[in-house]
Protein backbone atom coordinates (compact mmCIF):
# COMPACT_ATOMS: atom_id res chain seq x y z
CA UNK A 1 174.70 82.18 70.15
CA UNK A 2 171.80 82.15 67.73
CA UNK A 3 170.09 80.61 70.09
CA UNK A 4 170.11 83.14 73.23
CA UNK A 5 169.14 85.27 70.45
CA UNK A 6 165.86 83.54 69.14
CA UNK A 7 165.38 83.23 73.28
CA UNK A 8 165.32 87.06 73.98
CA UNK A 9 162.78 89.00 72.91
CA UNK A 10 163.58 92.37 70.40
CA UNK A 11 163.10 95.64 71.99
CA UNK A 12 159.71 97.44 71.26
CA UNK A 13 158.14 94.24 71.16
CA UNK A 14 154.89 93.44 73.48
CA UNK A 15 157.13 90.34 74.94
CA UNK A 16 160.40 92.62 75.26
CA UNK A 17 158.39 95.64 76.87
CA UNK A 18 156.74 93.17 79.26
CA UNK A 19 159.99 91.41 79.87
CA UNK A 20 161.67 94.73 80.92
CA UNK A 21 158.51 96.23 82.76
CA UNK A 22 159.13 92.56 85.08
CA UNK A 23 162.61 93.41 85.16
CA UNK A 24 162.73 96.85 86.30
CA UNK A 25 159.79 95.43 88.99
CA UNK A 26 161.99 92.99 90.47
CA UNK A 27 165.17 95.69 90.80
CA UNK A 28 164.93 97.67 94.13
CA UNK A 29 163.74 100.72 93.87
CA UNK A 30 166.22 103.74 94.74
CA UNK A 31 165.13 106.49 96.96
CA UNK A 32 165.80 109.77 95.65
CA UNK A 33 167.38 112.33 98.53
CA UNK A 34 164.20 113.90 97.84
CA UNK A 35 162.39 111.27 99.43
CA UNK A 36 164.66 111.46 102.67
CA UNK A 37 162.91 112.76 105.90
CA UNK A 38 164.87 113.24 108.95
CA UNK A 39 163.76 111.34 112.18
CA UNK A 40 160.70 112.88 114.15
CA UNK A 41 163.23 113.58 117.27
CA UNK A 42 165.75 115.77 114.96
CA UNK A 43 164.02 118.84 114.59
CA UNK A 44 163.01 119.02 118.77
CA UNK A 45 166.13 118.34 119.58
CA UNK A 46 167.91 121.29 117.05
CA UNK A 47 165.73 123.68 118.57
CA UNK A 48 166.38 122.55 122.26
CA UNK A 49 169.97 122.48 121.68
CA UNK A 50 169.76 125.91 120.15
CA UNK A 51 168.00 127.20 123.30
CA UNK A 52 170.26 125.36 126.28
CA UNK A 53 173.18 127.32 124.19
CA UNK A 54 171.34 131.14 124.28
CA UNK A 55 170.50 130.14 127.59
CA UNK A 56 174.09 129.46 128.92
CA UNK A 57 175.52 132.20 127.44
CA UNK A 58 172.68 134.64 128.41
CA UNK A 59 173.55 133.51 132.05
CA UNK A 60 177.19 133.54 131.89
CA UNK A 61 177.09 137.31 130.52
CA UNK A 62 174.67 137.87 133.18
CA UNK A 63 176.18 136.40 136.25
CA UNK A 64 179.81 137.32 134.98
CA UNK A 65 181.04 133.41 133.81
CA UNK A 66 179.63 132.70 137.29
CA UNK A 67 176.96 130.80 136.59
CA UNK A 68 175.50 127.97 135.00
CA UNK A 69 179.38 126.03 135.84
CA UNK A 70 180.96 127.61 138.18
CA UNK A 71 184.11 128.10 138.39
CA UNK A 72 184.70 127.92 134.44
CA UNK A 73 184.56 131.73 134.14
CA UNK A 74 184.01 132.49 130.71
CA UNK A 75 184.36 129.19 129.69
CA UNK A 76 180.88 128.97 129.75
CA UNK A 77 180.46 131.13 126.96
CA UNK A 78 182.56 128.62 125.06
CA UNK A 79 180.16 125.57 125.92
CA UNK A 80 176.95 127.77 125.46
CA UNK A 81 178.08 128.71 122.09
CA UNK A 82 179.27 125.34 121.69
CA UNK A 83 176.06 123.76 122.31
CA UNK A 84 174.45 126.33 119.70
CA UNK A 85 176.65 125.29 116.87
CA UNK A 86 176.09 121.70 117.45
CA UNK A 87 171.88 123.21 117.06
CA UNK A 88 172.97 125.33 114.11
CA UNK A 89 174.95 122.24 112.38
CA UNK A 90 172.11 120.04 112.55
CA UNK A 91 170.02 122.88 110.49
CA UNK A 92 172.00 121.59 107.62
CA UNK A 93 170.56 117.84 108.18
CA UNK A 94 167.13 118.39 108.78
CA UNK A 95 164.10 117.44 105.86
C-alpha cells in the first residue's frame, strides 16, 4: 500500500495536475443539451406539417367535410387538426 502511494502523485503537484489534465483528456467529453441541434429536415418539416393541417381544415369548413377525403365528413377536421398537433408537438423538439 505504501507503495501505490509513493507511485501516485499528490494533488496540486506539477506531476498530479498533469496527470489529471491527461486524465480528464482521455474521458469522453459530454455534450451539454445546450450543444444539441435538431436535424436540418426538422424545422421544414414542422412548418409543412403545420400548413397541410390549416389547409385541410380550411377546406373541410369550406367545402362542408366534403373535401380534401371525401366521404369522411367532418372527419377531416379531425385529421387536419391532427396533422397540426403532430406540427405543434414537434415545436417542443426543435434547437
Amino acid at each position: 500500500m505504501a507503495e501505490d502511494d509513493k507511485n501516485k502523485a499528490a494533488k496540486g503537484t506539477k506531476r498530479g495536475i498533469e496527470e489529471q489534465k491527461q486524465a480528464a483528456a482521455a474521458r469522453p467529453k459530454k455534450q451539454s443539451p445546450s450543444d444539441k441541434h435538431s436535424p436540418r429536415w426538422w424545422a421544414p418539416l414542422m412548418v409543412t406539417l403545420m400548413i397541410i393541417g390549416l389547409i385541410v381544415v380550411v377546406l373541410a369548413y369550406l367545402f362542408s367535410g366534403d373535401l380534401p377525403v371525401p366521404g369522411l365528413g367532418n372527419g377531416n377536421l379531425f385529421i387536419g387538426f391532427g396533422i397540426m398537433l403532430v406540427g405543434f408537438l414537434m415545436t417542443m423538439g426543435w434547437r
